[in-house]
PDB file of N, CA and C in Angstrom:
ATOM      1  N   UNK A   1       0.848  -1.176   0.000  1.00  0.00           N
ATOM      2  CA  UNK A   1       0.000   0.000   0.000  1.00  0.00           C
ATOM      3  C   UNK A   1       0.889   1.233   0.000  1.00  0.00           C
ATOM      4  N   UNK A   2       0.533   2.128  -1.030  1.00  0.00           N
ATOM      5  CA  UNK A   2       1.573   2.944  -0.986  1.00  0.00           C
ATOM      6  C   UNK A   2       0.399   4.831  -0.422  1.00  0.00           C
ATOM      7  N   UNK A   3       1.399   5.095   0.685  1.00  0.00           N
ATOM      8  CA  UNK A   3       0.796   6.001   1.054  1.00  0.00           C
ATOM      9  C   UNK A   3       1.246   7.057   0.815  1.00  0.00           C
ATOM     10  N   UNK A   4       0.890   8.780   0.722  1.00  0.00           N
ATOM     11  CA  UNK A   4       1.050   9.944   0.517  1.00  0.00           C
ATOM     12  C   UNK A   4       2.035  10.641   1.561  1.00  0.00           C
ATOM     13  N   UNK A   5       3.408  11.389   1.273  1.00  0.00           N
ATOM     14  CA  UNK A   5       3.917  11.464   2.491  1.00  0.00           C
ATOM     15  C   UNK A   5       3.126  12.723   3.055  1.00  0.00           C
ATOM     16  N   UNK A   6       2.248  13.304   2.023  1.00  0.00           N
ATOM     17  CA  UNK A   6       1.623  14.839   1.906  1.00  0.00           C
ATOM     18  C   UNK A   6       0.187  14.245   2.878  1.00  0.00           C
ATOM     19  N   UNK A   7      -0.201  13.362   3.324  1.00  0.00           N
ATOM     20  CA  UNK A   7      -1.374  13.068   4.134  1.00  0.00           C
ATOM     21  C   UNK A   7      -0.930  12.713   5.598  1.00  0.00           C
ATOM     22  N   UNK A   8      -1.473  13.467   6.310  1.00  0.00           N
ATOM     23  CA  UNK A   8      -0.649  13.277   7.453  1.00  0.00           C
ATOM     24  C   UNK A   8      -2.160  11.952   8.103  1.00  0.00           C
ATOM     25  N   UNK A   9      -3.269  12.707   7.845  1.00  0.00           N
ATOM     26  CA  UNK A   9      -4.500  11.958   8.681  1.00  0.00           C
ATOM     27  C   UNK A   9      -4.204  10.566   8.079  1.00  0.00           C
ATOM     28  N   UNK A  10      -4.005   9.828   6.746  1.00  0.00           N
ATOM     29  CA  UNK A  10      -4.029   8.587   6.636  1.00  0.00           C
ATOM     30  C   UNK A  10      -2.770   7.879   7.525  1.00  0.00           C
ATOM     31  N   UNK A  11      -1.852   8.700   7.198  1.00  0.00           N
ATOM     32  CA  UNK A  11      -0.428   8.248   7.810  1.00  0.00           C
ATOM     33  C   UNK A  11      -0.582   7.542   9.366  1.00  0.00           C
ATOM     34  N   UNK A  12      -1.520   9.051  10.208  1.00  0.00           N
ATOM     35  CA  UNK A  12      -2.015   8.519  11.829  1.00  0.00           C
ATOM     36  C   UNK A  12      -2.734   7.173  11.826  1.00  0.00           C
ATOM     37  N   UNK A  13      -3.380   7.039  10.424  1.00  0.00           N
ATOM     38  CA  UNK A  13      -4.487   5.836  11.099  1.00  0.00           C
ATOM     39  C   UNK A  13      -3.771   4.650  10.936  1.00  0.00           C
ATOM     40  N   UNK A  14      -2.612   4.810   9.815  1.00  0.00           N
ATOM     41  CA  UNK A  14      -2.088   3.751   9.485  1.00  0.00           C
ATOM     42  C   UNK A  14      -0.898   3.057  10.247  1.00  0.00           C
ATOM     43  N   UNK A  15      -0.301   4.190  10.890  1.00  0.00           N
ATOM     44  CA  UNK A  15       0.530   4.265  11.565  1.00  0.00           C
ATOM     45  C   UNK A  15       0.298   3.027  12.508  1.00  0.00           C
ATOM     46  N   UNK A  16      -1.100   2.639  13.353  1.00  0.00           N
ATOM     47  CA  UNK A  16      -1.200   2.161  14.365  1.00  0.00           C
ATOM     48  C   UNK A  16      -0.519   1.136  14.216  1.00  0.00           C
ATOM     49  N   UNK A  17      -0.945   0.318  12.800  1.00  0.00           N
ATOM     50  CA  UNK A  17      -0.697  -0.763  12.781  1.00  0.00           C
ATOM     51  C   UNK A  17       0.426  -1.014  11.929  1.00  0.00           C
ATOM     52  N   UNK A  18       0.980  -2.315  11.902  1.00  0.00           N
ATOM     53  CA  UNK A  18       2.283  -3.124  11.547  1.00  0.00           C
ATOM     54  C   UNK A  18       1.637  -3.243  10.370  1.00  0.00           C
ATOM     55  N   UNK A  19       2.846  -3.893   9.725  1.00  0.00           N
ATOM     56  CA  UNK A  19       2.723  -4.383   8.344  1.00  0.00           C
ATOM     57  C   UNK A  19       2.053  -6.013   8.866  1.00  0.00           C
ATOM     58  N   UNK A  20       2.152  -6.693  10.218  1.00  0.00           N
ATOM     59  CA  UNK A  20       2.021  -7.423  10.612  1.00  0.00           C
ATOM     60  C   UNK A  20       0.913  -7.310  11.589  1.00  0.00           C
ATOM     61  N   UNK A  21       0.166  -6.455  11.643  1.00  0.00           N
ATOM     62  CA  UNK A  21      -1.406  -6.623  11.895  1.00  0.00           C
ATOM     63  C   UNK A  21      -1.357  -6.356  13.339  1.00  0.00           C
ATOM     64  N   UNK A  22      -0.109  -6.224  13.791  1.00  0.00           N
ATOM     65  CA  UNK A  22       0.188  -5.996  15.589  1.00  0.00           C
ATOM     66  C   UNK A  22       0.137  -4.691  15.794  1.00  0.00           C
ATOM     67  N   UNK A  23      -0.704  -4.307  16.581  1.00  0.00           N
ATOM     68  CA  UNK A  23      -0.642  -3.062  17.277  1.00  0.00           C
ATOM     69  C   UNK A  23       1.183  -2.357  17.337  1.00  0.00           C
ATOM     70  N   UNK A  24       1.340  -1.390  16.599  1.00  0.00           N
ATOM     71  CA  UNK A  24       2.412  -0.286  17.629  1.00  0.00           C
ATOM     72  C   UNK A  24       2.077   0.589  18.333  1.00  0.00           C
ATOM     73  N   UNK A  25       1.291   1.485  18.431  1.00  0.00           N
ATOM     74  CA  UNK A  25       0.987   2.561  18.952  1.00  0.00           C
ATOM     75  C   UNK A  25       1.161   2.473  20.557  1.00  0.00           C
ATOM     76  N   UNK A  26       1.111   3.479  21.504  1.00  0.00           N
ATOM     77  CA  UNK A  26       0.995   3.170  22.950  1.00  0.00           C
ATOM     78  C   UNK A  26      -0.657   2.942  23.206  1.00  0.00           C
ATOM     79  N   UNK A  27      -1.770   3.392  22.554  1.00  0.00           N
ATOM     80  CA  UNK A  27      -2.908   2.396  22.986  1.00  0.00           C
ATOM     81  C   UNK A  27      -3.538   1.521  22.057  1.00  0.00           C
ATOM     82  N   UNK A  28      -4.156   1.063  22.598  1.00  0.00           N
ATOM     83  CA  UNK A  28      -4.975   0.048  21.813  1.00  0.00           C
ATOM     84  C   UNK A  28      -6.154   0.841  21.138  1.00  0.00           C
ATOM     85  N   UNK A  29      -5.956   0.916  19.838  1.00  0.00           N
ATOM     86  CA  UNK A  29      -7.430   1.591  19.147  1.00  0.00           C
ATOM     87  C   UNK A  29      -7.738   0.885  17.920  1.00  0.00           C
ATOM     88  N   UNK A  30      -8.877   0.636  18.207  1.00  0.00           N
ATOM     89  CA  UNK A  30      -9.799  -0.014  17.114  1.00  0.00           C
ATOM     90  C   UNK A  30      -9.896   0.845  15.853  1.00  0.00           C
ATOM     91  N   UNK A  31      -9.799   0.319  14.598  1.00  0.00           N
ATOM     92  CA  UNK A  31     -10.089   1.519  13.533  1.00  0.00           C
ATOM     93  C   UNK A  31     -11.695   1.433  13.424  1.00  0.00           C
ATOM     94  N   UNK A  32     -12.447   2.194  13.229  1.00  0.00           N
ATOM     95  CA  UNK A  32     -13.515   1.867  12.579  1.00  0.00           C
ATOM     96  C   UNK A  32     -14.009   1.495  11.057  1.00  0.00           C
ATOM     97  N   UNK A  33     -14.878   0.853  10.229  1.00  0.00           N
ATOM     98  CA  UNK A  33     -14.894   0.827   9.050  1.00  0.00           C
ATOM     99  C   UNK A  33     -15.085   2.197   8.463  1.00  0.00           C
ATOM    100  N   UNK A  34     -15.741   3.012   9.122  1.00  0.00           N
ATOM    101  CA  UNK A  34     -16.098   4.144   8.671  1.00  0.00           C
ATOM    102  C   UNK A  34     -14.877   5.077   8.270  1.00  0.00           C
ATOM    103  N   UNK A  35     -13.619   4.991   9.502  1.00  0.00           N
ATOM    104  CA  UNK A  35     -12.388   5.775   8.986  1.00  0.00           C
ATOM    105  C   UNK A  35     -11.601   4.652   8.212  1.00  0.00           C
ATOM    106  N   UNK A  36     -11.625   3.647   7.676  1.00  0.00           N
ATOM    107  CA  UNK A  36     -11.097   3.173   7.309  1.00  0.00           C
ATOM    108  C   UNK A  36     -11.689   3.229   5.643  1.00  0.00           C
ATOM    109  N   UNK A  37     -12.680   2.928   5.653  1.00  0.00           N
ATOM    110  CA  UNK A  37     -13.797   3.386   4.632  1.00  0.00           C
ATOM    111  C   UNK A  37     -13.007   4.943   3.804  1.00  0.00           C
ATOM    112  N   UNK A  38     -13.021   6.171   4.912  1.00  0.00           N
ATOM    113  CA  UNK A  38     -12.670   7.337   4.600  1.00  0.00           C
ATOM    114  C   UNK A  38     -11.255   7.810   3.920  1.00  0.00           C
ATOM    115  N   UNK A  39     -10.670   6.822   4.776  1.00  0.00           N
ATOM    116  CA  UNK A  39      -9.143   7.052   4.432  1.00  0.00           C
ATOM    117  C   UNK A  39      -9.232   6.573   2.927  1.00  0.00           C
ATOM    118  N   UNK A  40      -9.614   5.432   2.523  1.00  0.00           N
ATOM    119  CA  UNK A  40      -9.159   4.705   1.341  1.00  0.00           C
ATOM    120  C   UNK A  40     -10.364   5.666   0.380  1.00  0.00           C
ATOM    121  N   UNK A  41     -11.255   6.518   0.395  1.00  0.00           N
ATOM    122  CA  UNK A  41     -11.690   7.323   0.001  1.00  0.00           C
ATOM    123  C   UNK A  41     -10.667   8.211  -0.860  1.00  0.00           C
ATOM    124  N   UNK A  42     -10.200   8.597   0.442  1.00  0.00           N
ATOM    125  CA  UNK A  42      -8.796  10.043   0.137  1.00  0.00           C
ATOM    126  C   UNK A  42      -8.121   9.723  -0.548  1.00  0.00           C
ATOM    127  N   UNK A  43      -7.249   8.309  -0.201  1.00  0.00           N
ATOM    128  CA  UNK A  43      -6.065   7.481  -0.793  1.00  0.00           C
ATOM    129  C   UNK A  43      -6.225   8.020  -2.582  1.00  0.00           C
ATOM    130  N   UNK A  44      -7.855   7.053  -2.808  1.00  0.00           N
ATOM    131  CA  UNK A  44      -8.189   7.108  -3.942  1.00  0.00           C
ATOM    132  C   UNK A  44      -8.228   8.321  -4.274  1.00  0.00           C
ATOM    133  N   UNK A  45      -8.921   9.541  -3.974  1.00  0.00           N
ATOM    134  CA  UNK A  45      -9.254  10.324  -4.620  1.00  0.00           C
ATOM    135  C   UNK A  45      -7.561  11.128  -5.012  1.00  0.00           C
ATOM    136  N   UNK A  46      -6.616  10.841  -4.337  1.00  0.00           N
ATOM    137  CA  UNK A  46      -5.037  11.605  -4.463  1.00  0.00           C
ATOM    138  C   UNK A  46      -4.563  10.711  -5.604  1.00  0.00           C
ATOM    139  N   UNK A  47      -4.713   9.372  -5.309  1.00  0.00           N
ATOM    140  CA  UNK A  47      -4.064   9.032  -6.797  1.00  0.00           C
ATOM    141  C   UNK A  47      -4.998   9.445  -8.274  1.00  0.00           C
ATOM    142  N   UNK A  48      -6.356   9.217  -8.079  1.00  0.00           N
ATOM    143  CA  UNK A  48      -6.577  10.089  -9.410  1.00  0.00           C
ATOM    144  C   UNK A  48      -6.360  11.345  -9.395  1.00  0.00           C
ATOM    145  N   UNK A  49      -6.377  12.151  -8.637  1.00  0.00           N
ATOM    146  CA  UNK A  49      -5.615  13.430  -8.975  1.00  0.00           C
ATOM    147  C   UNK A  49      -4.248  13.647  -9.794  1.00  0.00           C
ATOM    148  N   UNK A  50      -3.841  12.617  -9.535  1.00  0.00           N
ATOM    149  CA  UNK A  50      -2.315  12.512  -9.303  1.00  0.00           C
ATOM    150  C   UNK A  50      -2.486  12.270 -11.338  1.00  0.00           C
ATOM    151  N   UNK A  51      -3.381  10.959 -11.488  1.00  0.00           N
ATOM    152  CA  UNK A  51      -3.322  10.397 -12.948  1.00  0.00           C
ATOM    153  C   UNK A  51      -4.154  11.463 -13.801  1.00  0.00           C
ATOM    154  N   UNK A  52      -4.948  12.487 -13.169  1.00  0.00           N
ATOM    155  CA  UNK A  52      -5.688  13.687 -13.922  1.00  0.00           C
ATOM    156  C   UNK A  52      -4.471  14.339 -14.634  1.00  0.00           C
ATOM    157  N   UNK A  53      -3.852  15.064 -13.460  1.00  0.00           N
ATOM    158  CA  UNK A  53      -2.746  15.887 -13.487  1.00  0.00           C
ATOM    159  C   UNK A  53      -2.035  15.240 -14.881  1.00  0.00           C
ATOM    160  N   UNK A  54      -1.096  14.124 -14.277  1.00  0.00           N
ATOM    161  CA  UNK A  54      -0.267  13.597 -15.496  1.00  0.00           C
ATOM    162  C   UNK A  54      -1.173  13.714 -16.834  1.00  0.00           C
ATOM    163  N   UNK A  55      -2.412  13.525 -16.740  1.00  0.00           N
ATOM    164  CA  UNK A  55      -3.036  13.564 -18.568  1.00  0.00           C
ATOM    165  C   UNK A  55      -2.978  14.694 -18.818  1.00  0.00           C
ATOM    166  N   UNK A  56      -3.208  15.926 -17.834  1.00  0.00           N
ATOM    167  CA  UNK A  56      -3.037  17.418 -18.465  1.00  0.00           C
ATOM    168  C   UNK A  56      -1.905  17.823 -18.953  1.00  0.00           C
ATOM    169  N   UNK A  57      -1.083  17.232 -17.837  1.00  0.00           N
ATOM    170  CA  UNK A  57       0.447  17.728 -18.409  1.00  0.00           C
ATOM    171  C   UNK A  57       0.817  17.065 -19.877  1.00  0.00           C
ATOM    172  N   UNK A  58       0.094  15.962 -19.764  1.00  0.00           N
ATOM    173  CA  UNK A  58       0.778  15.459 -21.323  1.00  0.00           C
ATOM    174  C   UNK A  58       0.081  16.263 -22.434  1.00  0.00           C
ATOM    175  N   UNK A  59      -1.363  16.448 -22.275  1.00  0.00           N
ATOM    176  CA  UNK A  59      -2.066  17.305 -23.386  1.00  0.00           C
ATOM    177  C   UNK A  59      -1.160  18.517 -23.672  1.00  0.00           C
ATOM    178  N   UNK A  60      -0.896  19.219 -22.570  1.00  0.00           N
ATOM    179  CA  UNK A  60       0.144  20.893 -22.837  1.00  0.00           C
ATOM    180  C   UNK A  60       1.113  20.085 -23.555  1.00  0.00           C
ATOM    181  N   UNK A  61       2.071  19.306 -23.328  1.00  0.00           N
ATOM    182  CA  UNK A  61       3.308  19.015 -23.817  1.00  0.00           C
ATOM    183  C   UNK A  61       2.427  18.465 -25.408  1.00  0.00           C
ATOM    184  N   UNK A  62       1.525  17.701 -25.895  1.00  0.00           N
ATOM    185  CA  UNK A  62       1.316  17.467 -26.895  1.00  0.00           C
ATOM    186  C   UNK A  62       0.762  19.285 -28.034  1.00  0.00           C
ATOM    187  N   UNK A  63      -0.143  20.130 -26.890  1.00  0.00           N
ATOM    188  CA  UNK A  63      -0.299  21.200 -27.833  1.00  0.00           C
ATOM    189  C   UNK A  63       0.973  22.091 -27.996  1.00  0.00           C
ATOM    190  N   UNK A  64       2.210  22.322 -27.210  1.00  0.00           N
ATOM    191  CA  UNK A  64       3.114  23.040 -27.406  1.00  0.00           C
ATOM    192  C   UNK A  64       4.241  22.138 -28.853  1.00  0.00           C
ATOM    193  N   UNK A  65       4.063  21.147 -29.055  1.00  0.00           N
ATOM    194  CA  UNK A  65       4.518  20.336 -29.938  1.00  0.00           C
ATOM    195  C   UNK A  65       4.225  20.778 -31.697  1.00  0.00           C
ATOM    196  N   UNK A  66       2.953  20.612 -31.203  1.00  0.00           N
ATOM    197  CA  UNK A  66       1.847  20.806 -32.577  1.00  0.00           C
ATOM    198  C   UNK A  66       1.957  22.373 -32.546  1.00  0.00           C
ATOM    199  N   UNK A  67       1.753  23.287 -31.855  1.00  0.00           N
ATOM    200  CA  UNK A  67       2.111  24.650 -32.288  1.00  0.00           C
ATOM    201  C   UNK A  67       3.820  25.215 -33.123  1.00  0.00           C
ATOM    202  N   UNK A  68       4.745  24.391 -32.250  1.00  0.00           N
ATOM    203  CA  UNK A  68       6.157  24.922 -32.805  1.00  0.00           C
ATOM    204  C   UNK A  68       6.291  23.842 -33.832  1.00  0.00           C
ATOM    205  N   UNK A  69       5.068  22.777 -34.624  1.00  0.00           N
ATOM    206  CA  UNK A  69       4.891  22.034 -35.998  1.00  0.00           C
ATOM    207  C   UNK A  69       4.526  23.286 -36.678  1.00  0.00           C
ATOM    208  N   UNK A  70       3.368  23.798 -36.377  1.00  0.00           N
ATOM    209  CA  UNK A  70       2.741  24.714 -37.168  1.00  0.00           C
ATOM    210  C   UNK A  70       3.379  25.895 -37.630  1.00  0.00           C
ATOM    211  N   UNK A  71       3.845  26.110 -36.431  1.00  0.00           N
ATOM    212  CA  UNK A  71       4.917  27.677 -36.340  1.00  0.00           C
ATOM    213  C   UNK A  71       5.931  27.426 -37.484  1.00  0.00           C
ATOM    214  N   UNK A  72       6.792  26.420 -37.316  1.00  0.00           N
ATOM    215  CA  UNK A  72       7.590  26.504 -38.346  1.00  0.00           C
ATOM    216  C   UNK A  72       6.826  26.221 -40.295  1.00  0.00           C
ATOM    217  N   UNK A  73       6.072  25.459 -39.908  1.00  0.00           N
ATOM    218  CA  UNK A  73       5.322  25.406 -41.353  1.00  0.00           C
ATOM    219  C   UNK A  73       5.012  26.716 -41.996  1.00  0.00           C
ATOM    220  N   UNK A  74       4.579  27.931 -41.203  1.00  0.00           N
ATOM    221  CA  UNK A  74       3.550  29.258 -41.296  1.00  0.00           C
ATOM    222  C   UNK A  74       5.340  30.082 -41.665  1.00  0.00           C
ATOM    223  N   UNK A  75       6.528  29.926 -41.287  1.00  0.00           N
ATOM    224  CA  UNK A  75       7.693  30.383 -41.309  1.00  0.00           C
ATOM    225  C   UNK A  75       7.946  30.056 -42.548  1.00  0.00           C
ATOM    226  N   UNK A  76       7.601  28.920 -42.995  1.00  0.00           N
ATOM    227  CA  UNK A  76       8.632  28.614 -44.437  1.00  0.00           C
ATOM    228  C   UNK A  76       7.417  28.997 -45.516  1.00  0.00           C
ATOM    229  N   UNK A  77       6.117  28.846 -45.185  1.00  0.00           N
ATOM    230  CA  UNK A  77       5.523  29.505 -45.956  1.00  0.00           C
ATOM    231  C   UNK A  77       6.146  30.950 -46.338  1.00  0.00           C
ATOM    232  N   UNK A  78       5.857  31.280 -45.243  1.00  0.00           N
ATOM    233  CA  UNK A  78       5.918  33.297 -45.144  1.00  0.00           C
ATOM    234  C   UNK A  78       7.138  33.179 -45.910  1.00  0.00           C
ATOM    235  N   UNK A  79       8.115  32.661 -45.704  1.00  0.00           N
ATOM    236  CA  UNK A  79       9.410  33.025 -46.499  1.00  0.00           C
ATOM    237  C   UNK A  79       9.558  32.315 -48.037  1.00  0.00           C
ATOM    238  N   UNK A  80       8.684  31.541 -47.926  1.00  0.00           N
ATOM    239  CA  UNK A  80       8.602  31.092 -49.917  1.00  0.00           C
ATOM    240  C   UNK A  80       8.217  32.154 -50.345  1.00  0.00           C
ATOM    241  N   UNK A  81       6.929  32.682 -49.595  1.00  0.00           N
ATOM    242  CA  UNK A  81       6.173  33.997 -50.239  1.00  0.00           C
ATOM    243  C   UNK A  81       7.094  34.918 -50.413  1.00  0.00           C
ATOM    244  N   UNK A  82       7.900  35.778 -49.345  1.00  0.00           N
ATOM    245  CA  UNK A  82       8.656  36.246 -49.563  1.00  0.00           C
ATOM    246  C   UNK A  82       9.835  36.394 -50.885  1.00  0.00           C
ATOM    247  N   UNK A  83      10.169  35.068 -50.944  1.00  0.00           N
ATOM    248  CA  UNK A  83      11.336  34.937 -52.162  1.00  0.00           C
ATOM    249  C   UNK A  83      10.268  35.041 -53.334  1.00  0.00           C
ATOM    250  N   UNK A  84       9.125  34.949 -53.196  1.00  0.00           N
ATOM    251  CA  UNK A  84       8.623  34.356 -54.404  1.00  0.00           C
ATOM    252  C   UNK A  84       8.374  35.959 -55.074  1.00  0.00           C
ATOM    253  N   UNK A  85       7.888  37.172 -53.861  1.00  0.00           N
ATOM    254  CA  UNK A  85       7.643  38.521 -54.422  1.00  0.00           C
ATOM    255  C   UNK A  85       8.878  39.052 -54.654  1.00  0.00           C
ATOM    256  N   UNK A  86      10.146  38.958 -53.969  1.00  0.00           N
ATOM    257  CA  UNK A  86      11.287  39.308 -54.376  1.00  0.00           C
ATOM    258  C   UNK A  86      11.807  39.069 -55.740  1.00  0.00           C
ATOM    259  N   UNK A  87      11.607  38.160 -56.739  1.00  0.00           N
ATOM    260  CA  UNK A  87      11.572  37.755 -58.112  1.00  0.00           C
ATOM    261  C   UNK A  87      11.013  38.224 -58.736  1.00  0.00           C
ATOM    262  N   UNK A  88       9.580  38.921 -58.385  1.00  0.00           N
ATOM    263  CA  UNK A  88       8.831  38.976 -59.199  1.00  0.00           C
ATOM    264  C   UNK A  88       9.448  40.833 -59.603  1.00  0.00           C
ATOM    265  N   UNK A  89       9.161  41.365 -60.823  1.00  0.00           N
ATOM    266  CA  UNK A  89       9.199  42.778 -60.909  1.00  0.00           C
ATOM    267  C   UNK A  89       8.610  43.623 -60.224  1.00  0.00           C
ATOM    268  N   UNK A  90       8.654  44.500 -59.675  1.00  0.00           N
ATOM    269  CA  UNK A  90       7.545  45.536 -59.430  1.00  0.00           C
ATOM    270  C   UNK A  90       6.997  46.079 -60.603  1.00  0.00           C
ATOM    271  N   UNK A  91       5.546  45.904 -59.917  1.00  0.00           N
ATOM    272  CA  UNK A  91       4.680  46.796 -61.690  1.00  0.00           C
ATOM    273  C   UNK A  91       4.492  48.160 -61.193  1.00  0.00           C
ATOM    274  N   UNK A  92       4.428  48.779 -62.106  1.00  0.00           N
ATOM    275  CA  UNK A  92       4.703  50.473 -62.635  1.00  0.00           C
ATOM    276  C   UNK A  92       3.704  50.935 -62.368  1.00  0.00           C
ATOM    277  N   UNK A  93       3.280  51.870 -61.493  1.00  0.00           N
ATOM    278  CA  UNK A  93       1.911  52.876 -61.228  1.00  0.00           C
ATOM    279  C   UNK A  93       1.806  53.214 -62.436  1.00  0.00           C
ATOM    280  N   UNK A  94       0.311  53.224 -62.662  1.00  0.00           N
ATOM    281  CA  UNK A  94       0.322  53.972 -64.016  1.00  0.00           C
ATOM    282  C   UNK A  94      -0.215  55.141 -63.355  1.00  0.00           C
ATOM    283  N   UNK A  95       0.537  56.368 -63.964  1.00  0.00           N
ATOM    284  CA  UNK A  95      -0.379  57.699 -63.545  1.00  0.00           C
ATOM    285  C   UNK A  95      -1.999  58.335 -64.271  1.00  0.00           C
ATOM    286  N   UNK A  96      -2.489  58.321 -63.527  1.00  0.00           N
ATOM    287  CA  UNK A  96      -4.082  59.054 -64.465  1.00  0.00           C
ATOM    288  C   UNK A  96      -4.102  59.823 -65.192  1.00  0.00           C
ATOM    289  N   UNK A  97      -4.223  59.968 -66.342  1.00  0.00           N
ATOM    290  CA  UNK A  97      -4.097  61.032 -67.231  1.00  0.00           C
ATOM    291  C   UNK A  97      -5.438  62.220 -67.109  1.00  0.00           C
ATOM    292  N   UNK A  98      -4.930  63.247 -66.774  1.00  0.00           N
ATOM    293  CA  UNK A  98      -6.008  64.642 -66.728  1.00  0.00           C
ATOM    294  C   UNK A  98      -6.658  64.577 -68.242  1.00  0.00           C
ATOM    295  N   UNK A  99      -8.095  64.241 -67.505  1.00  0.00           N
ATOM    296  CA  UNK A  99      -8.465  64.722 -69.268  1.00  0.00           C
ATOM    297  C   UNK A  99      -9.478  65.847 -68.798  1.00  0.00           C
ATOM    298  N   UNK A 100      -9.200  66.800 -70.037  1.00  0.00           N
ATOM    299  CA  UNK A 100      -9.566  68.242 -70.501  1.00  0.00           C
ATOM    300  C   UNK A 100     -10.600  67.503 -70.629  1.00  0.00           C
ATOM    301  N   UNK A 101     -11.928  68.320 -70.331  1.00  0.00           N
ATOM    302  CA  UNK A 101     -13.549  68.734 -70.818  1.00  0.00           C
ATOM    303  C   UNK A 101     -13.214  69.593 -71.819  1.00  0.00           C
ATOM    304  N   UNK A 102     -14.079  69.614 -73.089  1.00  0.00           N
ATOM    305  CA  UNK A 102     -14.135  70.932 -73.806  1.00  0.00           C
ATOM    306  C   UNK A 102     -15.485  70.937 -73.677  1.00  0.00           C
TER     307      UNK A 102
END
């Protein structure tokens, strides 16, 4: 059973007892099902936290991946474009010609 070193309340209840089912503590205390019930409540609810967490963290690490994919794709675009207007001529304003009313 692997316990939380961050839980101090499971630690007390668990504490009492041995890995060998013998009392350590200086008194004799009965657990009840109810805190025993509770504890393994907590237990549970810290390790899925624990396996939430890890899936979020992997989602960020998967979208920061796929963005600096994209980023560089949107880079070599922009710069084909670039070379591609640099080749090309510039075209010539044409100026408007004033036309006279008679």
């Amino acid at each position: 059973m692997v316990v939380s070193p961050l839980d101090p309340g499971i630690e007390r209840v668990l504490r009492v007892l041995d890995l060998d089912g013998k009392m350590s503590g200086k008194k004799t205390v009965e657990l009840s099902p109810e805190s025993v019930a509770r504890a393994n409540r907590h237990r549970l609810a810290l390790e899925e936290g624990a396996r939430a967490m890890l899936g979020v963290e992997q989602k960020a690490i998967a979208v920061r991946k796929n963005m600096e994919r994209l980023r560089a794709l949107r880079e070599a675009r922009e710069a084909q474009e670039a070379s591609a207007q640099a080749t090309l001529p510039d075209a010539a304003k044409k100026k408007r010609k004033k036309v006279l009313s008679t």
